[in-house]
Protein backbone atom coordinates (compact mmCIF):
# COMPACT_ATOMS: atom_id res chain seq x y z
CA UNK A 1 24.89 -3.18 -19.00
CA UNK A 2 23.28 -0.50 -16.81
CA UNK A 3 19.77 -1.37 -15.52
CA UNK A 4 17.11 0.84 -14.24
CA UNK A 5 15.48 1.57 -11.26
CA UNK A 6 12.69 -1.10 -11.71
CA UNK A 7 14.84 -3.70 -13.09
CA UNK A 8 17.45 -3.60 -9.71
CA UNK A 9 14.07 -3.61 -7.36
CA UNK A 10 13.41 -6.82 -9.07
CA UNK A 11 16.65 -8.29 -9.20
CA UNK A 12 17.09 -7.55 -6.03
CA UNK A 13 13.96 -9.60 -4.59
CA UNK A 14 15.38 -12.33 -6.88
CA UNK A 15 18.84 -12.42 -4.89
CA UNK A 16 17.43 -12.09 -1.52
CA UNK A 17 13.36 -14.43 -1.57
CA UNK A 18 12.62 -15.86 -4.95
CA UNK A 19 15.52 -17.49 -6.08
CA UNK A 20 16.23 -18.69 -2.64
CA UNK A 21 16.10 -16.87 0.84
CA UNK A 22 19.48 -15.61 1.72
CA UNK A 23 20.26 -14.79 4.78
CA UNK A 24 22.78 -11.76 5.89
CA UNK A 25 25.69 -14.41 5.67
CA UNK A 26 24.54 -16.05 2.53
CA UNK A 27 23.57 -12.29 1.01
CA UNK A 28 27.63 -11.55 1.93
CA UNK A 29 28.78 -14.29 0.31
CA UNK A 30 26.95 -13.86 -2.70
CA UNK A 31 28.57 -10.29 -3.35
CA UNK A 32 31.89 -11.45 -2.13
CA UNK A 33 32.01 -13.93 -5.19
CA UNK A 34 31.99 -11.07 -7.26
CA UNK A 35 34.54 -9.09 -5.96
CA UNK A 36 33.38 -7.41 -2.31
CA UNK A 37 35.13 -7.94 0.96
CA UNK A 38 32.24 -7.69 3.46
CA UNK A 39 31.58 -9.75 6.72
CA UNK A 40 28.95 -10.25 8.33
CA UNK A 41 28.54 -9.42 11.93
CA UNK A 42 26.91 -6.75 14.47
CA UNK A 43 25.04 -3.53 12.90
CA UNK A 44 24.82 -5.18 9.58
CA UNK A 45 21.94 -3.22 7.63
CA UNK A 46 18.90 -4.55 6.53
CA UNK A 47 19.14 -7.52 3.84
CA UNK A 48 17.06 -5.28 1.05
CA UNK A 49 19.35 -2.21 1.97
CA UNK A 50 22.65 -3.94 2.02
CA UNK A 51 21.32 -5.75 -1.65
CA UNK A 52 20.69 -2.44 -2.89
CA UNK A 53 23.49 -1.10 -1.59
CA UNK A 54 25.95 -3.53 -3.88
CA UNK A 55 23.82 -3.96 -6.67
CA UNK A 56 24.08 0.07 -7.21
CA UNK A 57 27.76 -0.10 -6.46
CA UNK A 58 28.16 -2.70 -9.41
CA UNK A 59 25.58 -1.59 -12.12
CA UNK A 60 26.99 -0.87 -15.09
CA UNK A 61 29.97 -2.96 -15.02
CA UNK A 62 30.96 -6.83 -15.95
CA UNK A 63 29.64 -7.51 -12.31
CA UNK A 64 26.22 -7.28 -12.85
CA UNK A 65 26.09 -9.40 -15.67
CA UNK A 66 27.63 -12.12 -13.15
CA UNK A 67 25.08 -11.22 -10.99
CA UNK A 68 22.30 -11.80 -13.07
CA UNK A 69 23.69 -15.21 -13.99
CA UNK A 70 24.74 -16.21 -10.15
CA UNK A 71 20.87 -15.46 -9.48
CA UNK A 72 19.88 -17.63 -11.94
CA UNK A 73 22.27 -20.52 -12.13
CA UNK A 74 20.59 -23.72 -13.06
CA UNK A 75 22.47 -26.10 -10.77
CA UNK A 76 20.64 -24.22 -7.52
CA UNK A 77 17.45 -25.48 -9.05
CA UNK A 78 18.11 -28.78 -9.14
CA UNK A 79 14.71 -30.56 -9.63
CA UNK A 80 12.94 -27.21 -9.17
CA UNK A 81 14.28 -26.17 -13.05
CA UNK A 82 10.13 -25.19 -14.03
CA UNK A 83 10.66 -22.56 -10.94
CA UNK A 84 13.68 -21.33 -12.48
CA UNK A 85 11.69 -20.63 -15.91
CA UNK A 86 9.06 -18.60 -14.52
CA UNK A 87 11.32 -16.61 -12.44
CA UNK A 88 13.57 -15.99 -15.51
CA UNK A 89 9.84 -14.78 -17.17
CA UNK A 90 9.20 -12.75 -14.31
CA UNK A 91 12.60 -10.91 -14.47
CA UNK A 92 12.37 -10.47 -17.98
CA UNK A 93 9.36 -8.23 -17.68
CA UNK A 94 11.27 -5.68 -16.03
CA UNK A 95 14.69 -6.37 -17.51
CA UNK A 96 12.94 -5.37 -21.31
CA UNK A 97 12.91 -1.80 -20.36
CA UNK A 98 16.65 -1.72 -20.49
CA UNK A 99 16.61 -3.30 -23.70
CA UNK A 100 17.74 -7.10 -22.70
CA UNK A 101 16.47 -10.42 -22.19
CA UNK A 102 17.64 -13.29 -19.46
CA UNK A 103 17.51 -16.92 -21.79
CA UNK A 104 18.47 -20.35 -20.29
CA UNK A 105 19.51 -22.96 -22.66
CA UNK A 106 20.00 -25.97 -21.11
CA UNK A 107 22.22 -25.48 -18.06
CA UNK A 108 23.49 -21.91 -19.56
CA UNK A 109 22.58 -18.27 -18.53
CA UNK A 110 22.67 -15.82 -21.62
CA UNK A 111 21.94 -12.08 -22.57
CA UNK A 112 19.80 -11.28 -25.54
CA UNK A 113 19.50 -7.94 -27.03
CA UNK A 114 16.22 -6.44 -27.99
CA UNK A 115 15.78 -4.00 -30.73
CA UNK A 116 12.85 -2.53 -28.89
CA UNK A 117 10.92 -3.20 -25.75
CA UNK A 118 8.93 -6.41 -25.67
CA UNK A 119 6.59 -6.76 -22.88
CA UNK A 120 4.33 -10.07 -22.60
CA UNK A 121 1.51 -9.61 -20.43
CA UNK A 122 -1.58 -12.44 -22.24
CA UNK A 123 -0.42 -15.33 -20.98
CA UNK A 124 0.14 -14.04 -17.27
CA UNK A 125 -3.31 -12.45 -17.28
CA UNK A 126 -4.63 -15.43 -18.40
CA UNK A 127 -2.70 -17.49 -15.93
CA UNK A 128 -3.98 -14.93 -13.11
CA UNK A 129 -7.52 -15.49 -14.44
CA UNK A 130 -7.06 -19.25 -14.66
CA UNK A 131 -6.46 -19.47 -11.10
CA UNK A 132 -9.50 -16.31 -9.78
CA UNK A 133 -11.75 -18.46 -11.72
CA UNK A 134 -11.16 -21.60 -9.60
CA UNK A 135 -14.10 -22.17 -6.87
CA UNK A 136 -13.51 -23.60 -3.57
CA UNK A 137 -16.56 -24.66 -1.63
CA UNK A 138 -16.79 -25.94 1.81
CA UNK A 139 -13.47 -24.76 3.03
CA UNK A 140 -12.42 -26.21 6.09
CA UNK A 141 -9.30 -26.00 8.11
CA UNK A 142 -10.29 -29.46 9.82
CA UNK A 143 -9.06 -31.32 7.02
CA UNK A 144 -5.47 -30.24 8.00
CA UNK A 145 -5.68 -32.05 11.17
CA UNK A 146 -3.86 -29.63 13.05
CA UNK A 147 -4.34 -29.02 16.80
CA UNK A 148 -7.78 -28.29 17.76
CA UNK A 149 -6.79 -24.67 19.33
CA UNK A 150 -4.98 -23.71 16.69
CA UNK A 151 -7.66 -24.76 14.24
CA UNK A 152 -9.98 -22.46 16.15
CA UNK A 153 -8.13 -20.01 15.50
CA UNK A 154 -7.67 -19.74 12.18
CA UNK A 155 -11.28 -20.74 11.61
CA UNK A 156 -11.50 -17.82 13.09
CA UNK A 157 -8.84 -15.42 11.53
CA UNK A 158 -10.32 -17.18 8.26
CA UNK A 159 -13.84 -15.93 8.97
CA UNK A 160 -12.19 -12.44 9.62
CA UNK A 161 -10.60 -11.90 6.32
CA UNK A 162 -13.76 -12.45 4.46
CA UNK A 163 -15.15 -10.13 6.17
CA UNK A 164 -12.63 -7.61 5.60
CA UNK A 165 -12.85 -8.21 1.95
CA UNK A 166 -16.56 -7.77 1.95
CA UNK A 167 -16.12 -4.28 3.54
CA UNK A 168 -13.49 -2.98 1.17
CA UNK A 169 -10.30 -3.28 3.77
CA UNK A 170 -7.69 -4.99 0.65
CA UNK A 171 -4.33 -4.38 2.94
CA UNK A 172 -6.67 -5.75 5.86
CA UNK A 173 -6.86 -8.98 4.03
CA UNK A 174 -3.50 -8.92 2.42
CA UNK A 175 -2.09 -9.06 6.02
CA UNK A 176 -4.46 -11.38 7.56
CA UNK A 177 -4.29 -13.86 4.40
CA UNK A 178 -0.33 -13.89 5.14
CA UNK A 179 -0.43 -14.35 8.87
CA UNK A 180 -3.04 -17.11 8.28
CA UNK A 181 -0.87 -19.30 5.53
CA UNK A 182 2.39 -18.86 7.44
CA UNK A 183 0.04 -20.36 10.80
CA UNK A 184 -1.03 -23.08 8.63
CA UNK A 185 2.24 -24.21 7.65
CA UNK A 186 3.91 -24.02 10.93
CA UNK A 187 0.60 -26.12 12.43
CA UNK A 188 1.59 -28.44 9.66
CA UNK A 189 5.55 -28.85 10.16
CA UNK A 190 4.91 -29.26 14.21
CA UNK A 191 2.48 -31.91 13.12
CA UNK A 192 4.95 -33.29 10.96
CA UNK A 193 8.36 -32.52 11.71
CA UNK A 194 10.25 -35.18 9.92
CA UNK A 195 9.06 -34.37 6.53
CA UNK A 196 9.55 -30.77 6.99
CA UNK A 197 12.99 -30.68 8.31
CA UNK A 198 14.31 -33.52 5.86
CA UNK A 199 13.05 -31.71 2.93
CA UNK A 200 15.93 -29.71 0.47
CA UNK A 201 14.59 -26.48 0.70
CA UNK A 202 14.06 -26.26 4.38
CA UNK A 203 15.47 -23.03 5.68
CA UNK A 204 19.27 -23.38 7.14
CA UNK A 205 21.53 -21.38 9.36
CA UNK A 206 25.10 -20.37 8.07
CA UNK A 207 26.07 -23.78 9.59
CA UNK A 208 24.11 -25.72 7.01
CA UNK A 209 21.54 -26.74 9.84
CA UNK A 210 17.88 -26.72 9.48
CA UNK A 211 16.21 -23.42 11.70
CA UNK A 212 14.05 -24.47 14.52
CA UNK A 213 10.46 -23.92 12.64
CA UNK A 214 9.72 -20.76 14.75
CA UNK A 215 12.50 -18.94 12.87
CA UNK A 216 11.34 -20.04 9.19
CA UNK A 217 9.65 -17.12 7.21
CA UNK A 218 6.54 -17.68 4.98
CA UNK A 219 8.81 -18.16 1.99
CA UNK A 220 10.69 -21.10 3.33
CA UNK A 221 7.34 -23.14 4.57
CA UNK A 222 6.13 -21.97 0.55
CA UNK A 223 8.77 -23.73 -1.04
CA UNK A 224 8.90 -27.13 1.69
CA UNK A 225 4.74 -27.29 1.16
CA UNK A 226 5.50 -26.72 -2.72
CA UNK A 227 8.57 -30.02 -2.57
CA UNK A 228 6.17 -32.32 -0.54
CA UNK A 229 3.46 -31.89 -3.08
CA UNK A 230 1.31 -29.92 -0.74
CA UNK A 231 0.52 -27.34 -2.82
CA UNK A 232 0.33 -27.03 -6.88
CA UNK A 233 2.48 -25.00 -9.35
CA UNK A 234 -0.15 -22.20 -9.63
CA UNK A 235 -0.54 -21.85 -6.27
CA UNK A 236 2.81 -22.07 -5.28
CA UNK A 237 3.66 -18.61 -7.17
CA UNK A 238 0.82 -16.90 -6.11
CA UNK A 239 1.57 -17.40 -2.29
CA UNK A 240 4.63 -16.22 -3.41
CA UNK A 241 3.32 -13.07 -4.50
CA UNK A 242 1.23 -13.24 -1.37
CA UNK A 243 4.40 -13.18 0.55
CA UNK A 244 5.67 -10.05 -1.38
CA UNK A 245 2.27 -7.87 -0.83
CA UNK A 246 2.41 -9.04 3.43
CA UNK A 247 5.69 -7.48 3.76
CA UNK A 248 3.97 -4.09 3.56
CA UNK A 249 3.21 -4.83 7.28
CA UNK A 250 6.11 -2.39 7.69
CA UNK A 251 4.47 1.05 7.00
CA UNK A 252 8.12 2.35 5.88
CA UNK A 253 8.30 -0.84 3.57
CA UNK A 254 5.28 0.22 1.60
CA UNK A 255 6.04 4.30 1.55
CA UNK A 256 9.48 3.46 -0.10
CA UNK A 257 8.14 1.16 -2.60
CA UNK A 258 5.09 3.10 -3.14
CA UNK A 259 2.65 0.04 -3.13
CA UNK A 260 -1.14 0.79 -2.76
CA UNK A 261 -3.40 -2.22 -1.93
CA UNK A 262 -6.32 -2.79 -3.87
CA UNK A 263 -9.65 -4.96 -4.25
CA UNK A 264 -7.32 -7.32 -6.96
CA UNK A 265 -4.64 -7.62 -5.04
CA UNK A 266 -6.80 -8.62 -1.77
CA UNK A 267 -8.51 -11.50 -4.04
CA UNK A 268 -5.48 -12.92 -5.49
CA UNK A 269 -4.70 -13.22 -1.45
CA UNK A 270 -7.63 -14.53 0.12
CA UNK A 271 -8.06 -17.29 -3.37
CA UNK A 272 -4.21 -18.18 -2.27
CA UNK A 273 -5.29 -18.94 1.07
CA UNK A 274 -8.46 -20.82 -0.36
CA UNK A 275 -6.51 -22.56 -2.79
CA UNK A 276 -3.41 -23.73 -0.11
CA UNK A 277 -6.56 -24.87 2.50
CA UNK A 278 -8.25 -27.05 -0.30
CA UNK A 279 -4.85 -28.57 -1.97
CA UNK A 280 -2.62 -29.32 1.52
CA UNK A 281 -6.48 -31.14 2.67
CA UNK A 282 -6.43 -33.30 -0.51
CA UNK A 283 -2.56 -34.24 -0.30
CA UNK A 284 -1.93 -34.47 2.84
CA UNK A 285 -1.54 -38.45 2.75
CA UNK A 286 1.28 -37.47 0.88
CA UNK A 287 3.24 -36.63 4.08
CA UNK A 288 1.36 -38.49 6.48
CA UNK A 289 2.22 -41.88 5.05
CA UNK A 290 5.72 -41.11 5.24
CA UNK A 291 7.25 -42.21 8.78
């Protein structure tokens, strides 16, 4: 099958965050199971060019089917299969334009063809809606317990944000909202280290170890908060999406993919950062019974 443009973006932020982050090693061994010969080592390229890089080299041929199914193997989601589902969904949005459809049955990966373009956008509207329309009062980052400094200053960074979104600033906010939940979560694994570190999805270097918490990336602490029971389901893929929108920090990042913030976009931010505040307050006992 040959996909377009739109469809290898997508696949490609499936191989290297949403599936699981991949490092440069893990990204090389991924294409070497399906027929490279690349090692990793100084003046290796950026993960999203290097991705892009073999995913063009093996569109169109028997190797991107593979692909496809490598990405989305049930047994690396293990206890995580509803994850799996609604990343399969999310692919599929893109992957109708070229006429095909990702289905799991059971612990299988298949290939459906479609007759015509099917695109399913109700339910993931209403899903979006669901979780705008929840209402968070009396936020406050003292129910974390984190250090009082740090807790000052994301009070702070907190108060800042609204006010961005008040004035119309949406990448402002986008930004903030990302540096603020990534704070948060490394406040919380300091706090508690053993539950962090011992969890399955904690980050690890090409030596199987867990990273010292400074080197994690927002999308590792999103998927430890989301296996302690920190966070729910909705909110779990919506600081995902959060994570997507903050890597626009990189002005080249956002010409390339031609994103362009807006109000919507800063709201579905700043209601993930509401949402993580209230839900890691309520369910924090969770962790902190655990010695």
């Amino acid at each position: 099958m040959i996909l377009c443009k739109k469809t290898l973006e997508c696949l490609r932020e499936m191989i290297n965050e949403k599936s699981e982050y991949r490092s440069g090693p893990k990204l090389v061994q991924f294409f070497n199971d399906l027929g490279f010969n690349d090692s990793y080592g100084q003046g290796f390229p950026s993960r999203w060019f290097f991705t892009d890089e073999r995913l063009a080299k093996i569109n169109g041929t028997p190797n991107i089917d593979q692909c496809i199914k490598n990405t989305f193997a049930p047994v690396n989601f293990i206890g995580r299969v509803q994850d799996l589902d609604l990343l399969i969904k999310e692919f599929n949005q893109y992957f109708a334009f070229d006429k095909w459809k990702v289905v799991r049955r059971e612990t299988e990966i298949y290939f459906q063809k479609l007759e015509k373009v099917e695109i399913q956008s109700g339910e993931q509207k209403d899903s979006e809606n669901d979780f705008l329309s929840r209402e968070f009062t009396n936020i406050d980052l003292r129910m974390l317990k984190l250090e009082n400094a740090i807790t000052d200053v994301l009070q702070q960074r907190v108060k800042e944000i609204e006010k961005c979104f008040n004035s119309g600033s949406p990448l402002a906010v986008i930004l903030l909202a990302g540096s603020a939940l990534e704070g948060i979560f490394l406040g919380l694994a300091i706090q508690h280290p053993q539950q962090f570190n011992s969890a399955k999805s904690s980050p690890k270097d090409s030596n199987l170890r867990v990273k010292q918490f400074h080197l994690w990336n927002l999308s590792g602490f999103i998927d430890v908060a989301k296996e302690l029971g920190l966070i729910q389901h909705d909110t779990y893929k919506f600081s995902h999406s959060l994570r997507d929108f903050r890597n626009y920090i990189h002005p080249f990042e956002q010409m390339s993919s031609g994103f362009s913030p807006r109000e919507h976009t800063a709201k579905i931010c700043l209601q993930v950062l509401r949402a993580a505040i209230q839900e890691i307050g309520d369910n924090l006992s969770r962790i902190r019974n655990v010695q």
